[in-house]
Protein backbone atom coordinates (compact mmCIF):
# COMPACT_ATOMS: atom_id res chain seq x y z
CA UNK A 1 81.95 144.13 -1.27
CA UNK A 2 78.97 142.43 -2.12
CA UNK A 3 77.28 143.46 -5.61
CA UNK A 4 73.30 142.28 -7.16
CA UNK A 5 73.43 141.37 -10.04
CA UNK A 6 70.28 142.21 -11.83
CA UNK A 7 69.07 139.81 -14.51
CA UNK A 8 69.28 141.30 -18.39
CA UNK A 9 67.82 140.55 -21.83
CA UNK A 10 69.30 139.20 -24.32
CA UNK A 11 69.26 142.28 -26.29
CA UNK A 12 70.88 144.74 -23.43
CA UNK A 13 73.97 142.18 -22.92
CA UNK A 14 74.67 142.42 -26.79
CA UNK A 15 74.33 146.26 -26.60
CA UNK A 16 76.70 146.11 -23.49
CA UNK A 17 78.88 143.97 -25.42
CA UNK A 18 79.41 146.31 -28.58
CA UNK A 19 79.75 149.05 -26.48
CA UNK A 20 82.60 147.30 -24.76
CA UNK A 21 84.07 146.02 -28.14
CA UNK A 22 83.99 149.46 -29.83
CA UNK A 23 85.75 150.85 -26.67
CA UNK A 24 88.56 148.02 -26.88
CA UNK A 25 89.06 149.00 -30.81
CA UNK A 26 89.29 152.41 -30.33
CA UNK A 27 92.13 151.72 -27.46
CA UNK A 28 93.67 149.21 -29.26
CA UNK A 29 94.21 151.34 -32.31
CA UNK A 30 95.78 154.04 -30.03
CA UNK A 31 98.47 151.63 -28.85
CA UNK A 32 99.47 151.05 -32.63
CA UNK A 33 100.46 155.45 -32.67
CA UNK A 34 101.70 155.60 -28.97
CA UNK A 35 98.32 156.55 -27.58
CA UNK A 36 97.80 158.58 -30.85
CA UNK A 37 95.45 156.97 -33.36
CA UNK A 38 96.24 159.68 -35.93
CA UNK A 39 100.10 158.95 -35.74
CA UNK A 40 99.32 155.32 -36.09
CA UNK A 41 96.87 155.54 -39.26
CA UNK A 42 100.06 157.60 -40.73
CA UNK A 43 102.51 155.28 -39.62
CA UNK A 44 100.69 151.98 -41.43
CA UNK A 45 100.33 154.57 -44.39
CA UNK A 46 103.93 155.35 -44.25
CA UNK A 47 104.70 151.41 -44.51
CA UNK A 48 102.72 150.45 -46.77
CA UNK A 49 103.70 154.10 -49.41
CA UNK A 50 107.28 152.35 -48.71
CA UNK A 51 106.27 149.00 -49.82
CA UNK A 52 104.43 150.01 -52.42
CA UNK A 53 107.15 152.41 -53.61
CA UNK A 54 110.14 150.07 -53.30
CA UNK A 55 108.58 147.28 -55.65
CA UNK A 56 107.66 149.76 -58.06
CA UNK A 57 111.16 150.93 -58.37
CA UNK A 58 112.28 147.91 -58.12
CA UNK A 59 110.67 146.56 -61.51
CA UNK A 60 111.35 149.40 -63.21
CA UNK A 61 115.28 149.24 -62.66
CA UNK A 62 115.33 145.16 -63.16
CA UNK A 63 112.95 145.84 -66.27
CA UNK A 64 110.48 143.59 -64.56
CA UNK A 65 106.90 145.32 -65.54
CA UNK A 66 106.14 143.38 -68.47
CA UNK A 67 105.56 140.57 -65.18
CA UNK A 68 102.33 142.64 -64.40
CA UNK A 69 98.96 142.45 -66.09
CA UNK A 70 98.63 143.69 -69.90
CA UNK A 71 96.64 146.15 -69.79
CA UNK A 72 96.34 147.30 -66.18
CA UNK A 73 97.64 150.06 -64.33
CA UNK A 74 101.10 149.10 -63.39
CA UNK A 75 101.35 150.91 -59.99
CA UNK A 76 97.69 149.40 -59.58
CA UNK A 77 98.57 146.24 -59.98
CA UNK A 78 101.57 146.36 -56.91
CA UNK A 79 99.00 147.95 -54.79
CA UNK A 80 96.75 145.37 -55.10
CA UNK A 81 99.27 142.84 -54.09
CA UNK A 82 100.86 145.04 -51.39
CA UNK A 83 96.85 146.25 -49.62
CA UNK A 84 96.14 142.39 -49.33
CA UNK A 85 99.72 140.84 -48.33
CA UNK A 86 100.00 144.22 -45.79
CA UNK A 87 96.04 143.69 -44.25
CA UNK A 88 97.29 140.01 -43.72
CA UNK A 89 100.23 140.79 -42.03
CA UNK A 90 99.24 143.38 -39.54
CA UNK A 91 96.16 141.57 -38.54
CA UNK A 92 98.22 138.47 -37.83
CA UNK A 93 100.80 140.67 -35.51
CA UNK A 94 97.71 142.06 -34.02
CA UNK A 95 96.36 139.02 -33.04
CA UNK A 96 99.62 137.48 -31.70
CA UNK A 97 100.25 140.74 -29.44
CA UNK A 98 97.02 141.00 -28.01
CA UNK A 99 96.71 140.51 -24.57
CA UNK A 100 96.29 137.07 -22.86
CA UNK A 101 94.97 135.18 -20.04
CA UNK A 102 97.73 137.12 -17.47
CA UNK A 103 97.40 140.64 -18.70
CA UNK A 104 96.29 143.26 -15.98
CA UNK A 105 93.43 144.18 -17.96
CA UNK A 106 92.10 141.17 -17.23
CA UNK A 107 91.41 141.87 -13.94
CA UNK A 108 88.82 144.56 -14.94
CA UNK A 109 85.31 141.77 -14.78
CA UNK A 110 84.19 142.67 -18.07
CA UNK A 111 87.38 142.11 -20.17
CA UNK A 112 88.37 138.59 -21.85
CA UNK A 113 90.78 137.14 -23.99
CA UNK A 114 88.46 136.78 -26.63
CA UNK A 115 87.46 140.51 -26.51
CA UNK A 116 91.41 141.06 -26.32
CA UNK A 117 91.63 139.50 -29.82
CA UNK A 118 88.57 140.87 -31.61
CA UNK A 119 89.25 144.16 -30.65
CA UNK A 120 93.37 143.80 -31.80
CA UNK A 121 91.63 142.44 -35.03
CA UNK A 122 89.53 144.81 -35.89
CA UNK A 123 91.43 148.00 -34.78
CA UNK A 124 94.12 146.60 -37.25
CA UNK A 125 91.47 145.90 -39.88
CA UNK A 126 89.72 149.38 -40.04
CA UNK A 127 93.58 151.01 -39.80
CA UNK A 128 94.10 149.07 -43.43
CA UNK A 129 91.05 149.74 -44.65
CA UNK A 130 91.23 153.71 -44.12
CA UNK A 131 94.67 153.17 -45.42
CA UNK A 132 93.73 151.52 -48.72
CA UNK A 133 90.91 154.24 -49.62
CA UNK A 134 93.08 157.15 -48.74
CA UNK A 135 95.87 156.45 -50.80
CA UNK A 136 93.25 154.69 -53.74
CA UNK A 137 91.78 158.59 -53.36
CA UNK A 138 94.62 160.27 -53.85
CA UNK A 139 96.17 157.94 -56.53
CA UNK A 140 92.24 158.45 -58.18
CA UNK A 141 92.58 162.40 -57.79
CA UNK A 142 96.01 163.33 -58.44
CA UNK A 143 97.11 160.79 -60.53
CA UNK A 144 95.06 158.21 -63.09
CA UNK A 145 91.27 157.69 -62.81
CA UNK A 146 90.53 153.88 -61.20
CA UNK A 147 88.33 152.11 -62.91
CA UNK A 148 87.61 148.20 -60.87
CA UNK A 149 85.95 145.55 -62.52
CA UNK A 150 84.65 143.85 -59.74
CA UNK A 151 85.01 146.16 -56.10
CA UNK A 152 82.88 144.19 -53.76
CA UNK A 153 84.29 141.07 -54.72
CA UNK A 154 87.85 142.37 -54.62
CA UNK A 155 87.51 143.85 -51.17
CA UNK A 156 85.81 140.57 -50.12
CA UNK A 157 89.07 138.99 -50.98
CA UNK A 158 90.83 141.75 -48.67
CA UNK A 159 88.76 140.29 -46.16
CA UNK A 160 89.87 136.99 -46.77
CA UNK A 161 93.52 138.15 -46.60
CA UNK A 162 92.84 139.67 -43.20
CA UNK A 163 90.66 136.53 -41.80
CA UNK A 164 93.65 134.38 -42.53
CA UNK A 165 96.30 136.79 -41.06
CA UNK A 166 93.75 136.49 -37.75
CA UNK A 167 93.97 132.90 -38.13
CA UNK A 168 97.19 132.62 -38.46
CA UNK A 169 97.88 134.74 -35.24
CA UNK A 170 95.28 132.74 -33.03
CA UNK A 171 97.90 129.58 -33.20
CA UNK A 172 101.01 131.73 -32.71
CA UNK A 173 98.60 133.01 -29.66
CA UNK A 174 97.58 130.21 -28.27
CA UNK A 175 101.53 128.86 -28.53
CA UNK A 176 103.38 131.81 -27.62
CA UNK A 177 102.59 131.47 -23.47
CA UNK A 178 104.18 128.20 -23.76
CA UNK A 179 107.61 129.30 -26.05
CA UNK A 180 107.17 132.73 -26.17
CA UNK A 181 110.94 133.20 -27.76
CA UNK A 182 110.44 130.36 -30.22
CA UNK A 183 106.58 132.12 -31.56
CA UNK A 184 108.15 135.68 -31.46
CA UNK A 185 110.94 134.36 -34.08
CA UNK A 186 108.35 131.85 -35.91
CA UNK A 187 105.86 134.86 -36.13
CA UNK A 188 108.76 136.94 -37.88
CA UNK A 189 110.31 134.34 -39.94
CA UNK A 190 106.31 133.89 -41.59
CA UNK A 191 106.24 137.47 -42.45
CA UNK A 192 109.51 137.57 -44.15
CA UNK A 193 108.60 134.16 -46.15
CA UNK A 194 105.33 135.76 -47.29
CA UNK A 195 107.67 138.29 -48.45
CA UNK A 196 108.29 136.25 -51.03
CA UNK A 197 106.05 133.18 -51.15
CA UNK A 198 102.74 135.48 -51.00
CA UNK A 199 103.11 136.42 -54.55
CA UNK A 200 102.59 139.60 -55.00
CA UNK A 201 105.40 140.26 -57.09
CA UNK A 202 103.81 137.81 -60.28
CA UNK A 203 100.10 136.31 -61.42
CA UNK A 204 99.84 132.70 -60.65
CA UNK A 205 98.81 132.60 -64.50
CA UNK A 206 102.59 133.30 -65.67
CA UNK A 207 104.60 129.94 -63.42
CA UNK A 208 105.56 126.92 -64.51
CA UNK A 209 103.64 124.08 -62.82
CA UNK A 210 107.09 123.41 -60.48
CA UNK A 211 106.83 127.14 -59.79
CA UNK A 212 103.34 126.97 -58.82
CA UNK A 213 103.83 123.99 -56.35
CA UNK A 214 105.80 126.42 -54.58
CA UNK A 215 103.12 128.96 -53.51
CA UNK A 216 99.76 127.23 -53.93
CA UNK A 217 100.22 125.87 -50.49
CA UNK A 218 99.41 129.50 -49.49
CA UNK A 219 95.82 130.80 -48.62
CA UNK A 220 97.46 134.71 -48.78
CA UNK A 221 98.70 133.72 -52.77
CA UNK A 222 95.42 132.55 -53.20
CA UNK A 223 93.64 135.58 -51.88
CA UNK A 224 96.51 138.17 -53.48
CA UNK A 225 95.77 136.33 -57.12
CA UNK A 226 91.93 136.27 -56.65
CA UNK A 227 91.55 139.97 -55.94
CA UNK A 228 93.39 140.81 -59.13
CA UNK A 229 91.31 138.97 -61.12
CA UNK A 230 88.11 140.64 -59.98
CA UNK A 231 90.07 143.89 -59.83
CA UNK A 232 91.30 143.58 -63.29
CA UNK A 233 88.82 142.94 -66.34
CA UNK A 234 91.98 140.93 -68.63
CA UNK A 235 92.85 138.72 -66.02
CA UNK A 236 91.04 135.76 -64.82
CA UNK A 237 92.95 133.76 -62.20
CA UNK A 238 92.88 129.99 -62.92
CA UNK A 239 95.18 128.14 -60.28
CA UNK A 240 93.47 130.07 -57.62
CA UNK A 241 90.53 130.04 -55.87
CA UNK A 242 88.47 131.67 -53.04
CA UNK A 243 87.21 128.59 -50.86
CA UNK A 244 90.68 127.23 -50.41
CA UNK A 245 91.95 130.31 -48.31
CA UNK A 246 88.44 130.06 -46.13
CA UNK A 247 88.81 126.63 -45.44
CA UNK A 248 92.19 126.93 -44.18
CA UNK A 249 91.19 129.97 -41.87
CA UNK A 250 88.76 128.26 -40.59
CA UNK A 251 90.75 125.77 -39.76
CA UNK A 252 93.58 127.49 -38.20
CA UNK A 253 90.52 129.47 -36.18
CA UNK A 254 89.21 126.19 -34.42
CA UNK A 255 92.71 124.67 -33.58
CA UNK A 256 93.18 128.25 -32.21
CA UNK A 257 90.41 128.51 -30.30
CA UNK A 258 91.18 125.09 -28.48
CA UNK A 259 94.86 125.83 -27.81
CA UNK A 260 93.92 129.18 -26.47
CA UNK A 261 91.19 127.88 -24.02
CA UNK A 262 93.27 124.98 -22.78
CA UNK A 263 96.26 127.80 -22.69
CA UNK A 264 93.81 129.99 -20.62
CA UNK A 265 93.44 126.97 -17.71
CA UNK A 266 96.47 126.85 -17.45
CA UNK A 267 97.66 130.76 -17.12
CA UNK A 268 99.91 131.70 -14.75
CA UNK A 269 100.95 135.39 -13.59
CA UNK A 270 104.56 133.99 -14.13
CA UNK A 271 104.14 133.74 -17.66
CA UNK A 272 103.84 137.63 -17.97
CA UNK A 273 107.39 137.86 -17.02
CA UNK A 274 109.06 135.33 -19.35
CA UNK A 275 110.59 135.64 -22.67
């Protein structure tokens, strides 16, 4: 009943921390394969083959790939668009289903909300990531040799893809107790505009100015557009830029952060059987 807690260092409760983190990751990125993490890895590679697949076809029957980069690898240049739009996308549905304030795994002392969402992060992140070098491997091997211009820096604007998508799903979080229906529909409706308005499909280089209005209001355009250009030596991306995407996460992150800790005063077992 009663329990002594003994005092620790600094150092030990960080240790104890990781320990716990990496142990959320791995279980969180067994949920995504039904307890499986094999069957999910394949499952996100499966999605994203499909993606990447379906827009290639796609401007090759509506005589479309002269939209791409002169120069570049064609199939290349959908991937790149397709990695950062799908590492966006699953982290922000990874942050919006992780679980809040009234799941039973918060009973267990050394679980919190904010461990919930780090862990839902990252297990989504590292999914993408072995994605992306798996099928970059085998396109490498089987198919044409990759050559990147700038790799760091492009996969630093992967990251910036994903930070966003987190971002993103920390307001739908914090929201979704309170409307849980409305959030679940917003959260879809988002993905299928960034279907579109992500821009993946085209270089912000080639639109009009009235064109451009239309997409620059996006930090995922902006991060899609700036990987290509450090990606691709013949393309330098000049109605884009890196800060404006980071600024906007961090944004998102702090009004987040405050709607999900006044959220969490508020919790209420009852919530976990609405909606």
């Amino acid at each position: 009943m009663f329990q002594v807690r003994k005092p620790q260092s600094g150092l030990t409760r960080t240790i104890a921390f990781l320990e716990l983190l990496y142990n959320s990751i791995v279980r969180s990125v067994r949920k995504t394969g039904g307890n499986n993490a094999i069957l999910g890895l394949l499952g996100n590679m499966t999605q994203t083959l499909t993606f990447v697949l379906a827009f290639f076809f796609m401007f090759e029957i509506i005589g479309m790939r002269g939209a791409g980069i002169h120069g570049a690898d064609f199939l290349l240049y959908i991937m790149s668009g397709i990695f950062v739009f799908m590492t966006h996308t699953q982290a922000m549905s990874a942050v919006v289903g992780s679980e809040g304030p009234t799941s039973p795994m918060m009973q267990h002392a050394p679980m919190t909300t904010m461990l919930s969402i780090l862990s839902s992060a990252l297990g989504s992140l590292y999914v993408q990531i072995l994605t992306m070098l798996i099928m970059l491997f085998v396109y490498h091997v089987a198919f044409v040799p990759l050559v990147f211009h700038q790799p760091l820096q492009a996969f630093g604007c992967v990251l910036i893809g994903w930070f966003t998508g987190c971002a993103v799903g920390m307001v739908f979080l914090a929201l979704k107790p309170w409307f849980p229906g409305a959030i679940g529909i917003a959260s879809t409706i988002y993905q299928r505009v960034n279907m579109f308005a992500s821009g993946k499909m085209f270089v912000a280089n080639t639109l009009p100015s009235f064109m451009l209005a239309m997409f620059d209001w996006n930090p995922l355009f902006h991060a899609i557009d700036q990987a290509r250009g450090y990606l691709f030596i013949n393309y330098t991306p000049l109605h884009s830029s890196v800060s404006y995407p980071l600024l906007v996460g961090l944004t998102l992150v702090m009004l987040g952060l405050i709607g999900e800790h006044y959220t969490r005063q508020y919790a209420s077992e009852s919530w976990s059987r609405r909606g």
